[in-house]
N, C-alpha and C. Protein backbone atom coordinates (compact mmCIF):
# COMPACT_ATOMS: atom_id res chain seq x y z
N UNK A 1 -77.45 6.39 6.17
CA UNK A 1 -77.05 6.76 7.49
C UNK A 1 -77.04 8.26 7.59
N UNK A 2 -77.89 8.29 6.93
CA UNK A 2 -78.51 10.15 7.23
C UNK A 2 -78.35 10.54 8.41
N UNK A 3 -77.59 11.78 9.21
CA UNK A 3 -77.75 12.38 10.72
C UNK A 3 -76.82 11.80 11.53
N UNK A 4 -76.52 10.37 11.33
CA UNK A 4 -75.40 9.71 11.65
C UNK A 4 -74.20 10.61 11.51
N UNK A 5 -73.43 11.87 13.04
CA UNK A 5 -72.33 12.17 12.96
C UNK A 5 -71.82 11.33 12.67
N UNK A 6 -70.22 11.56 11.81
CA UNK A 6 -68.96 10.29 11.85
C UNK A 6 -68.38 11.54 12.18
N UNK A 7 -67.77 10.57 13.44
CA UNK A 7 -66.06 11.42 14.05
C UNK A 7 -65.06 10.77 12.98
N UNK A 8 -63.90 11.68 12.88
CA UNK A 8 -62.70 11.52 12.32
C UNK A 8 -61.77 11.56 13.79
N UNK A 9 -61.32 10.58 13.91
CA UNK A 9 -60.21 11.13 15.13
C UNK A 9 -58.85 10.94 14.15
N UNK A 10 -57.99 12.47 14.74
CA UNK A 10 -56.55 12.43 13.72
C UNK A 10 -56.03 11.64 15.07
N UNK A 11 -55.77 11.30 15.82
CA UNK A 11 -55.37 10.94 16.90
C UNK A 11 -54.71 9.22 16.65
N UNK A 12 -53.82 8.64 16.68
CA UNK A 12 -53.35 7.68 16.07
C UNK A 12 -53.09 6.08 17.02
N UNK A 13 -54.21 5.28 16.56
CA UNK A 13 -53.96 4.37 17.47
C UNK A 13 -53.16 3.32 17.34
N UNK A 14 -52.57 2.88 18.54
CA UNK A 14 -51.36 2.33 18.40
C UNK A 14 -51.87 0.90 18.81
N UNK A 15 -50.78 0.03 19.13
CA UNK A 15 -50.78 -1.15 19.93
C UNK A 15 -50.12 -0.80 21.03
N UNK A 16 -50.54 -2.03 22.63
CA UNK A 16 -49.98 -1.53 23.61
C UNK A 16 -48.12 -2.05 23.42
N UNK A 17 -47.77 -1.11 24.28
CA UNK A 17 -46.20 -1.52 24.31
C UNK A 17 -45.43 -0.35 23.03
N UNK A 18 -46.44 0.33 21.81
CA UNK A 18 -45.68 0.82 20.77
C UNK A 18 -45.41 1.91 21.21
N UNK A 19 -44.43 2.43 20.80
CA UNK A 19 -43.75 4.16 21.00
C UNK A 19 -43.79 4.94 19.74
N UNK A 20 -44.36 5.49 18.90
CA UNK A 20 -44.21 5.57 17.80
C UNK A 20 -43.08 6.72 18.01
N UNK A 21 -43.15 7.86 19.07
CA UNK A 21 -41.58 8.55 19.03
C UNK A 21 -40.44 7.86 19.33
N UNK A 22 -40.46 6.81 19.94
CA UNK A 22 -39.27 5.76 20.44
C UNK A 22 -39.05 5.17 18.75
N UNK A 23 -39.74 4.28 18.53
CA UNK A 23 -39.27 3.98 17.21
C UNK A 23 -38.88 5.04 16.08
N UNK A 24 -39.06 5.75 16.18
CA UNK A 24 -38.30 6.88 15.34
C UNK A 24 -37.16 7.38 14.97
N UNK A 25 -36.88 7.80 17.02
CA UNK A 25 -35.46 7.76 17.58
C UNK A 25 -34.54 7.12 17.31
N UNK A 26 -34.89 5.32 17.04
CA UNK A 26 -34.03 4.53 17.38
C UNK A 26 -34.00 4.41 15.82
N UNK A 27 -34.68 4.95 14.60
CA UNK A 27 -34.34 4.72 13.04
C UNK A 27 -33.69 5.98 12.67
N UNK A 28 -33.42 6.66 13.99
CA UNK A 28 -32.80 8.08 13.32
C UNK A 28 -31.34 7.66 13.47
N UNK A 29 -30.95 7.28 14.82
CA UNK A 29 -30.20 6.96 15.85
C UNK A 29 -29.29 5.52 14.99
N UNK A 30 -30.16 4.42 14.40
CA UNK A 30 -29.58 3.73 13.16
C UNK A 30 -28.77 4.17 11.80
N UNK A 31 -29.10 4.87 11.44
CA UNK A 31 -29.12 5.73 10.32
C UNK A 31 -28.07 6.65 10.12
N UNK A 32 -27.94 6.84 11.47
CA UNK A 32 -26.52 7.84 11.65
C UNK A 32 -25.40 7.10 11.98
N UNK A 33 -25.60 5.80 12.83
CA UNK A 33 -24.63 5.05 12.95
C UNK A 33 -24.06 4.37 11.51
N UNK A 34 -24.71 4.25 10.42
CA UNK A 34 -24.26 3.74 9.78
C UNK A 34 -24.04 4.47 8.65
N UNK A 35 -24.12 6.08 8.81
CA UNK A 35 -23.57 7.04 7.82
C UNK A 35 -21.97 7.00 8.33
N UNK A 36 -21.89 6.89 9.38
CA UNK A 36 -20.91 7.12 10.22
C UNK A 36 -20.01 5.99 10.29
N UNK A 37 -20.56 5.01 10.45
CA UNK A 37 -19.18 3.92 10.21
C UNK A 37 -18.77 3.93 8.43
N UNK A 38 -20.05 3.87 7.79
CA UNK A 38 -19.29 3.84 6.22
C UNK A 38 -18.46 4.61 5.56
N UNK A 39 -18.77 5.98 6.59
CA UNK A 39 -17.67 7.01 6.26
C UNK A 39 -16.20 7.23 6.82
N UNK A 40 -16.28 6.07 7.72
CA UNK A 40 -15.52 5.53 8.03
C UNK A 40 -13.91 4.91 7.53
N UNK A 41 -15.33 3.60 6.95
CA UNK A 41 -14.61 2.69 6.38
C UNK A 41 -14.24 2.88 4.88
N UNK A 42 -14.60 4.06 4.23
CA UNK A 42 -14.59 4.46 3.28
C UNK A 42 -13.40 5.32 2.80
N UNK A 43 -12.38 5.44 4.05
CA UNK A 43 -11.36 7.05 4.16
C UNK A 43 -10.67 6.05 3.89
N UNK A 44 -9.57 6.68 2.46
CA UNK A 44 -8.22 6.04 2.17
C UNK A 44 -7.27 6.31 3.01
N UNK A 45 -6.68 4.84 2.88
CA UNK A 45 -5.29 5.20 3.87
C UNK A 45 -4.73 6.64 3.58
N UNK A 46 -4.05 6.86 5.22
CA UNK A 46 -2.92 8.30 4.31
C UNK A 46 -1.21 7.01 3.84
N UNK A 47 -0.94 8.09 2.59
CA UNK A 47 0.01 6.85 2.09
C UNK A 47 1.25 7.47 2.84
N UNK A 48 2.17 6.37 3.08
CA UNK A 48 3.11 6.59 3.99
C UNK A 48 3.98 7.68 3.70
N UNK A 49 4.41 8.20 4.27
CA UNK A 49 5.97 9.17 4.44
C UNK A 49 7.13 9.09 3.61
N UNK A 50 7.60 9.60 2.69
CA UNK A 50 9.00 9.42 1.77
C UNK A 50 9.84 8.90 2.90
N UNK A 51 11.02 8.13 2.43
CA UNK A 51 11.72 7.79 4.03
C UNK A 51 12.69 9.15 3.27
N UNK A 52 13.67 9.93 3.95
CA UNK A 52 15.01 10.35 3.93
C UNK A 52 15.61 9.81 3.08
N UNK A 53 16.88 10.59 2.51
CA UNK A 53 18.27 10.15 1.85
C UNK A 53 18.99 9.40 2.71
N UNK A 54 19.79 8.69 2.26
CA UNK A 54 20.88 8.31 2.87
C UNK A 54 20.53 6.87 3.91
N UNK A 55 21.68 6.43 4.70
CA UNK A 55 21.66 5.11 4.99
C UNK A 55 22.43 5.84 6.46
N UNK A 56 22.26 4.45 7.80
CA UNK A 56 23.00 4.60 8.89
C UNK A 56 23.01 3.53 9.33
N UNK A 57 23.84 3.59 10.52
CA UNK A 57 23.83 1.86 11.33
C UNK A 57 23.20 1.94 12.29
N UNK A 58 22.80 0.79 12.81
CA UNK A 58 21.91 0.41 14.18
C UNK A 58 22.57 -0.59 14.93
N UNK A 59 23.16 -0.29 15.58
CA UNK A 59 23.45 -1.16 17.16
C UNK A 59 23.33 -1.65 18.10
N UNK A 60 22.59 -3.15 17.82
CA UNK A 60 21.28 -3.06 18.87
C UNK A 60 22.21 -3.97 20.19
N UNK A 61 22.00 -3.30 21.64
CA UNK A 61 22.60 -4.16 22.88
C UNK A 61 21.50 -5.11 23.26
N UNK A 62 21.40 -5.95 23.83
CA UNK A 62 20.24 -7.17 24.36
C UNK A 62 21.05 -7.40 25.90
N UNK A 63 19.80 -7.02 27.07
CA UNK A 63 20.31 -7.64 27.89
C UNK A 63 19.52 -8.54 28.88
N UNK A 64 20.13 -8.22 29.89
CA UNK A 64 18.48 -9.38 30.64
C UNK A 64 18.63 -10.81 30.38
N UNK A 65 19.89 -11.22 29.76
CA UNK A 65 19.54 -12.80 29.57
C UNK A 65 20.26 -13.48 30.94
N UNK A 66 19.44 -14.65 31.21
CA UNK A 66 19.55 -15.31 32.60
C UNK A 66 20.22 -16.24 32.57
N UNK A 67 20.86 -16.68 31.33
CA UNK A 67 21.77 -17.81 30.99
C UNK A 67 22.02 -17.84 29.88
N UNK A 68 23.03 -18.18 29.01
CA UNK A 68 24.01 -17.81 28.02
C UNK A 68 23.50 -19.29 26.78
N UNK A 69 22.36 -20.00 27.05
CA UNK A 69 21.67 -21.00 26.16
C UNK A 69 21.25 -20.22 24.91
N UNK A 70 21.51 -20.89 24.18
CA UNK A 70 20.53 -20.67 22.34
C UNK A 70 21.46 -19.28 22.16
N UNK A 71 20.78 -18.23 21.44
CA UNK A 71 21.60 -17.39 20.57
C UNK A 71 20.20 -15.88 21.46
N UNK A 72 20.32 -15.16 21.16
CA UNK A 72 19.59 -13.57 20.62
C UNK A 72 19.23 -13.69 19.27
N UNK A 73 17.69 -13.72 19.00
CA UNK A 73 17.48 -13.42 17.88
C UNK A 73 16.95 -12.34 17.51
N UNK A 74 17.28 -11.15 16.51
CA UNK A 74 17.02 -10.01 16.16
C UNK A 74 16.30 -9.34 14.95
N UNK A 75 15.69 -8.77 14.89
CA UNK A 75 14.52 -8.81 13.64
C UNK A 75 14.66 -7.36 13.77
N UNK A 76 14.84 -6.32 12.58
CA UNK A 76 14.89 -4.96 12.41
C UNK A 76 13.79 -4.83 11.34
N UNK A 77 12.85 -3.69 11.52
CA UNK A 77 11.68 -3.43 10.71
C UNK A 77 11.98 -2.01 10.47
N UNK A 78 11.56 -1.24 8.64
CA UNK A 78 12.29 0.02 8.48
C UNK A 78 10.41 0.52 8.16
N UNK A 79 9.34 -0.80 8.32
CA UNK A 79 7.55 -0.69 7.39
C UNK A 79 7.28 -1.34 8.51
N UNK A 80 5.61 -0.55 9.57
CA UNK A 80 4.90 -1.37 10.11
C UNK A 80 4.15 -2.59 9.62
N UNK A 81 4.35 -2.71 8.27
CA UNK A 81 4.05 -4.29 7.71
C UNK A 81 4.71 -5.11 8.16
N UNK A 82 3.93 -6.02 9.36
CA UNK A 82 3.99 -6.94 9.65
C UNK A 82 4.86 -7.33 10.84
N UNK A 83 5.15 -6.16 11.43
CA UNK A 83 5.80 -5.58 12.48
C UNK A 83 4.61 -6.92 13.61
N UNK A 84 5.09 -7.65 14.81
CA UNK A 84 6.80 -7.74 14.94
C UNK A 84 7.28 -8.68 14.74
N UNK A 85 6.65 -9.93 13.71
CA UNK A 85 7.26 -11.26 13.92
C UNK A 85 6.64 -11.21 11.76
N UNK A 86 6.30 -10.95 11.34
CA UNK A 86 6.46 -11.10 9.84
C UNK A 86 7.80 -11.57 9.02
N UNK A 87 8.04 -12.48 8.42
CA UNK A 87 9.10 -12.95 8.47
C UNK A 87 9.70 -11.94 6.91
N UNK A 88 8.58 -11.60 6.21
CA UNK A 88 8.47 -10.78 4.59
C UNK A 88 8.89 -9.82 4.94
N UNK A 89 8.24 -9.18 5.61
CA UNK A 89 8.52 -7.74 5.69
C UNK A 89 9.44 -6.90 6.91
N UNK A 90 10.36 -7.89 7.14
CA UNK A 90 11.61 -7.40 7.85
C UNK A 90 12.84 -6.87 7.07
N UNK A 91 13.38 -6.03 7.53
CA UNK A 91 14.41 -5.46 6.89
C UNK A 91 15.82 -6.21 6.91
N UNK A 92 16.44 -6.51 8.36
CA UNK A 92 17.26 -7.59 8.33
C UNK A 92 17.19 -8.14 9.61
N UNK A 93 17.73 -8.95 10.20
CA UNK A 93 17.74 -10.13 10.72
C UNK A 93 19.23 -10.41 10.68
N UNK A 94 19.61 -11.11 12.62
CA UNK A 94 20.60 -11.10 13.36
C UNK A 94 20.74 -12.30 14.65
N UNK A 95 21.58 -13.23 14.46
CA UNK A 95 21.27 -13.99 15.54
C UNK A 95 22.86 -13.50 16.18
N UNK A 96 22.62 -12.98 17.56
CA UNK A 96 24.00 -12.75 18.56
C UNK A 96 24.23 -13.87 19.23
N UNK A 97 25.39 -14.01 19.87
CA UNK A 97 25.28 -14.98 20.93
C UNK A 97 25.70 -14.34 22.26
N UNK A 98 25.46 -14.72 22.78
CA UNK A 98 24.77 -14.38 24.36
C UNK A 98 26.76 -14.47 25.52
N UNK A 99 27.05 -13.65 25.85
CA UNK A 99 27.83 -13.73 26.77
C UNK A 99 27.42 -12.70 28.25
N UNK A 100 27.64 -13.23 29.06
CA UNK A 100 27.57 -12.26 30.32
C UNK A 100 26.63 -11.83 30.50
N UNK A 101 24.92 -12.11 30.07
CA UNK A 101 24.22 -11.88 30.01
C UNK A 101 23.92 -10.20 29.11
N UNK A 102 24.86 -10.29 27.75
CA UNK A 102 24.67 -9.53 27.15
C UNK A 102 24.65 -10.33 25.59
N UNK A 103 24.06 -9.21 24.19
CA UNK A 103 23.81 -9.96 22.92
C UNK A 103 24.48 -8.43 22.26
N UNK A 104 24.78 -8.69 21.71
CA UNK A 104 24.93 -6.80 20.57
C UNK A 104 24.83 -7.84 18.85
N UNK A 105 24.34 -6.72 18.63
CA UNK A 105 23.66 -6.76 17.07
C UNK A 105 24.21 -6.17 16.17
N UNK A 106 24.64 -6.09 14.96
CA UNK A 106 24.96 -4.80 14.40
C UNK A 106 24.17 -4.88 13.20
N UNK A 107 23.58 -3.54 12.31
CA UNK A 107 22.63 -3.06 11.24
C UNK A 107 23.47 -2.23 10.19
N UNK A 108 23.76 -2.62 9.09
CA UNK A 108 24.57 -1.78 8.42
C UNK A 108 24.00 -0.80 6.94
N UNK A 109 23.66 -0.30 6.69
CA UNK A 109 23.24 0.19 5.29
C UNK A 109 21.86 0.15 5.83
N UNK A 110 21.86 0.71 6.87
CA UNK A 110 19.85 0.75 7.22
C UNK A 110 19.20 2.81 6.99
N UNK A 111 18.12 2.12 5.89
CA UNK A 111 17.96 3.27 5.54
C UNK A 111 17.47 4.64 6.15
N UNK A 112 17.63 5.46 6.23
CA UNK A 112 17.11 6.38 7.09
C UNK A 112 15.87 6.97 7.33
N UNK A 113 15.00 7.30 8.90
CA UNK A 113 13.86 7.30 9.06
C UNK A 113 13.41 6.36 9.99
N UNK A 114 12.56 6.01 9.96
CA UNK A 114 12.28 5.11 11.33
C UNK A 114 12.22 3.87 11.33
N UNK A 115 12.62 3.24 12.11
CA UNK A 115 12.53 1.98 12.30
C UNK A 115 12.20 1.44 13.45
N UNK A 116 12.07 0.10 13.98
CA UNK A 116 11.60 -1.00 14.98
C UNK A 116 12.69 -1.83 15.09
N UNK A 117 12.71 -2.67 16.33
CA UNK A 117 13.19 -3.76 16.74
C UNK A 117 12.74 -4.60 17.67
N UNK A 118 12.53 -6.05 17.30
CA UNK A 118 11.71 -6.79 18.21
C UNK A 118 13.38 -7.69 18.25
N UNK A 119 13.57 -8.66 19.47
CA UNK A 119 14.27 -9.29 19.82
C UNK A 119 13.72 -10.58 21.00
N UNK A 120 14.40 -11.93 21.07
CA UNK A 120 14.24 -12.80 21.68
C UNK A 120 15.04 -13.48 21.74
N UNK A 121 15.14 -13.97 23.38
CA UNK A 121 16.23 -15.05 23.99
C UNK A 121 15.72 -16.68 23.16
N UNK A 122 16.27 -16.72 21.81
CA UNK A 122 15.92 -18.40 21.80
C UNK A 122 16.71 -19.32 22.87
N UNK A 123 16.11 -19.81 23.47
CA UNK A 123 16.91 -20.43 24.12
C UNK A 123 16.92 -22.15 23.80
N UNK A 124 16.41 -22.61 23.31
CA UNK A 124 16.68 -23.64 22.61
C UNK A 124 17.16 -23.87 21.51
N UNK A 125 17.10 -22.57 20.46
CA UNK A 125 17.82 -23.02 19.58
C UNK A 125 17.17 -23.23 18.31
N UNK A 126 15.83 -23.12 18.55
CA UNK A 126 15.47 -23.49 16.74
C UNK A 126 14.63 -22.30 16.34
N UNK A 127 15.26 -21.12 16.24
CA UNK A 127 15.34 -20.33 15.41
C UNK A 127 13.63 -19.60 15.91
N UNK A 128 12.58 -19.99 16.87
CA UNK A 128 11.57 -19.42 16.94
C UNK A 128 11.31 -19.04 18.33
N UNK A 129 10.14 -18.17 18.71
CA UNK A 129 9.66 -17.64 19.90
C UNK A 129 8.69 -18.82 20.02
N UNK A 130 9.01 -19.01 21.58
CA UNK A 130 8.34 -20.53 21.87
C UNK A 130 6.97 -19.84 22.89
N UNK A 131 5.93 -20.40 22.60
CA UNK A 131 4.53 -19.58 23.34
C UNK A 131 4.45 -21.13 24.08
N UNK A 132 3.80 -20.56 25.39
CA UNK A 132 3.17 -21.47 26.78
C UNK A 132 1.73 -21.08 25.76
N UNK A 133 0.90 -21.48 27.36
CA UNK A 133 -0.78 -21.66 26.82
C UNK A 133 -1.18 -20.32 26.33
N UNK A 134 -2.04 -19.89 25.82
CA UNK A 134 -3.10 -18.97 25.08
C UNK A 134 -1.76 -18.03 24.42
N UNK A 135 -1.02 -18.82 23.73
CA UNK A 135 0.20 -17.80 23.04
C UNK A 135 0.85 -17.27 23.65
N UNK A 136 1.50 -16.86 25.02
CA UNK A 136 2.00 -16.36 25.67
C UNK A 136 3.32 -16.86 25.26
N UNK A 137 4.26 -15.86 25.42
CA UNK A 137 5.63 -16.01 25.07
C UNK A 137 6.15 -16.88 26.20
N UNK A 138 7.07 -18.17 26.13
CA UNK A 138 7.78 -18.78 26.94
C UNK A 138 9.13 -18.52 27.24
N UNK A 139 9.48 -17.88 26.25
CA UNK A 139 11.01 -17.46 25.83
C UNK A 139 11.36 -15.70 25.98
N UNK A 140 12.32 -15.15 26.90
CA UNK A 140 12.35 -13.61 27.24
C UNK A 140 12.44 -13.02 25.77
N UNK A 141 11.57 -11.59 25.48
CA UNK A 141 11.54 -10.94 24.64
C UNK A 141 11.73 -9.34 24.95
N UNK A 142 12.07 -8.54 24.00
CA UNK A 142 11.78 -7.03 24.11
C UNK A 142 11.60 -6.09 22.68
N UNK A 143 11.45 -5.27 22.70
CA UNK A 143 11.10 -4.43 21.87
C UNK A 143 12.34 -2.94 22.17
N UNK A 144 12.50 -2.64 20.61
CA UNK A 144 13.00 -0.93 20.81
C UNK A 144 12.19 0.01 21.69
N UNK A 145 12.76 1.11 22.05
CA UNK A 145 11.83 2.03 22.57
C UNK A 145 11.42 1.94 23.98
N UNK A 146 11.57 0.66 24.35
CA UNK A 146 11.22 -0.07 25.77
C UNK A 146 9.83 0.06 25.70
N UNK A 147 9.04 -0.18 24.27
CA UNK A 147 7.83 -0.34 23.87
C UNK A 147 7.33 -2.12 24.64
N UNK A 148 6.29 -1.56 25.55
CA UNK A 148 5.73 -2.73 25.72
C UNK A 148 4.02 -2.58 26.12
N UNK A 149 3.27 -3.67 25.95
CA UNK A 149 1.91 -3.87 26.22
C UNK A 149 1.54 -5.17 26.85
N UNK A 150 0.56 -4.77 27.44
CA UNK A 150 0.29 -5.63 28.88
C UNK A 150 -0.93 -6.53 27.76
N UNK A 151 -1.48 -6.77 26.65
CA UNK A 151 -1.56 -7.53 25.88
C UNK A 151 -1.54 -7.79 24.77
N UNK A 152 -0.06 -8.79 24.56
CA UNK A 152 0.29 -9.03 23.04
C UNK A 152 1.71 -7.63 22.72
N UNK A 153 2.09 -7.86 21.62
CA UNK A 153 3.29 -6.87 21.48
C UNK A 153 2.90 -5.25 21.39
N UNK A 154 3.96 -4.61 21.35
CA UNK A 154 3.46 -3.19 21.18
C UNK A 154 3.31 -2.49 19.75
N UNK A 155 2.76 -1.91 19.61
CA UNK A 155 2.37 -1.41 18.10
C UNK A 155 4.12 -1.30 17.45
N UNK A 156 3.65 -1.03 16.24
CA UNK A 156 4.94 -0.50 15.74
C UNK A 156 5.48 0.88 16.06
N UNK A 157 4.41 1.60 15.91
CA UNK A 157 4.52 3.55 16.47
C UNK A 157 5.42 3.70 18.01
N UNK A 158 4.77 2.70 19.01
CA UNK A 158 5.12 2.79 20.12
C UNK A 158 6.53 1.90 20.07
N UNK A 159 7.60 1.18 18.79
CA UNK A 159 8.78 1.02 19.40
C UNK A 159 9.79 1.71 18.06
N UNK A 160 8.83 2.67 17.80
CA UNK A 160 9.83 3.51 16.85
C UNK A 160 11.30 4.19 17.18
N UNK A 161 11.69 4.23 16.25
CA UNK A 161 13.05 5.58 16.61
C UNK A 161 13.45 6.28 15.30
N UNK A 162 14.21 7.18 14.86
CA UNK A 162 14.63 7.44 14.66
C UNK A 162 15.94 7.56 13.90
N UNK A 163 16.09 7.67 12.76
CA UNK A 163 17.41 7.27 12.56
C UNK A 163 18.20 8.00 11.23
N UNK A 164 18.78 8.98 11.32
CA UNK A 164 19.24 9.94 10.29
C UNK A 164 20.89 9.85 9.29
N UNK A 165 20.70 10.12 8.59
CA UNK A 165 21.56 9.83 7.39
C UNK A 165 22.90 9.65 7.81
N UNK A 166 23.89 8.77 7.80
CA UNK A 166 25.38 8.99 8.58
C UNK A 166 25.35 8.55 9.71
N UNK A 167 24.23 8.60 10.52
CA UNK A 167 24.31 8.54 12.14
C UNK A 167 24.24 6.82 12.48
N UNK A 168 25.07 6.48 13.73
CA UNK A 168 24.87 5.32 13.98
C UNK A 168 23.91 5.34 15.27
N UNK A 169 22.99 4.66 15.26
CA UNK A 169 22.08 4.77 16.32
C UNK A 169 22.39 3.25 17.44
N UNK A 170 22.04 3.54 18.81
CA UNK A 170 23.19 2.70 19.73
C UNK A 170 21.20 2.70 20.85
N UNK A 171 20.93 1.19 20.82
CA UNK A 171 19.82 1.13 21.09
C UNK A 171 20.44 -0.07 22.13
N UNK A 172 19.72 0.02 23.43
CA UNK A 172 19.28 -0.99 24.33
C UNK A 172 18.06 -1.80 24.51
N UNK A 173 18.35 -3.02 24.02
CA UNK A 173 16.68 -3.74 24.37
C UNK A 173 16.70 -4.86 25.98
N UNK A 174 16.22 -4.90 26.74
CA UNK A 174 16.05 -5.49 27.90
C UNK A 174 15.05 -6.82 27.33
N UNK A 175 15.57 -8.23 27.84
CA UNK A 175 14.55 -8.60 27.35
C UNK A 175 14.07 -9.38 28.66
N UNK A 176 12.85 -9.60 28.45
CA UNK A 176 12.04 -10.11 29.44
C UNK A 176 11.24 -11.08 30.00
């Protein structure tokens, strides 16, 4: 094939529909997403906070109840483990009984630093929070802090307080 030019085309043929800069994009654009979540998921917890010296009391009021049935049940958390219904990792636990549409609690030797409180009107009586359909609480509840969320309970952060060596801390929960 003597005289026979051959073209070289650098020019790169594709199929219809291909992007070869689009596909690029979208392996660059991959690539980073998943440097990025693994580095993510890769960061050690930060380990929690020394709590403080010393011990104080907690005084918890309950009000809001609409009838004086079943008891106030009270659950104090000092670790967001398992915050707000974990039955392990509660600190102590309080059933009041209900007059005048009030409950008071008392916390004694509670260590200092922060803590939670979740609370509920049992009103029947056997010791649990009774859920209607898709889990919804049937039975009035509240949280410290007047921590609440429009779905499911409120974090632990959001029903924190406070609570320092000696001091008795005097908390209102509304329940609802």
């Amino acid at each position: 094939m003597k005289g026979f030019p051959m073209r070289i085309s650098k020019r790169r043929r594709s199929l219809p529909g291909y992007n070869a800069e689009m596909i690029n994009s979208q392996r660059i654009s991959i690539v980073l997403l998943v440097v990025v979540i693994s580095a993510c998921a890769s960061a050690p917890p930060a380990p929690p906070e020394p709590r403080p010296e010393g011990h104080g009391r907690v005084e918890v009021t309950m009000t809001g109840f609409k009838n004086q049935d079943g008891t106030a049940q009270v659950a104090l958390f000092i670790d967001p483990a398992g915050w707000p219904d974990g039955e392990s990792s509660v600190f102590a636990t309080a059933v009041a009984p209900i007059s005048d549409g009030e409950a008071v609690a008392l916390f004694e030797d509670v260590p200092a630093g922060p803590f939670a409180v979740s609370a509920f009107h049992d009103e029947d009586g056997n010791g649990e929070l009774n859920s209607a359909a898709l889990g919804i609480p049937s039975e009035p509840y509240g949280f410290s802090a007047g921590a609440s969320n429009l779905f499911g309970p409120p974090g632990f952060k959001e029903a924190t307080i406070e609570l320092a060596a000696g001091e008795t801390q005097r908390i209102t929960i509304k329940v609802k």
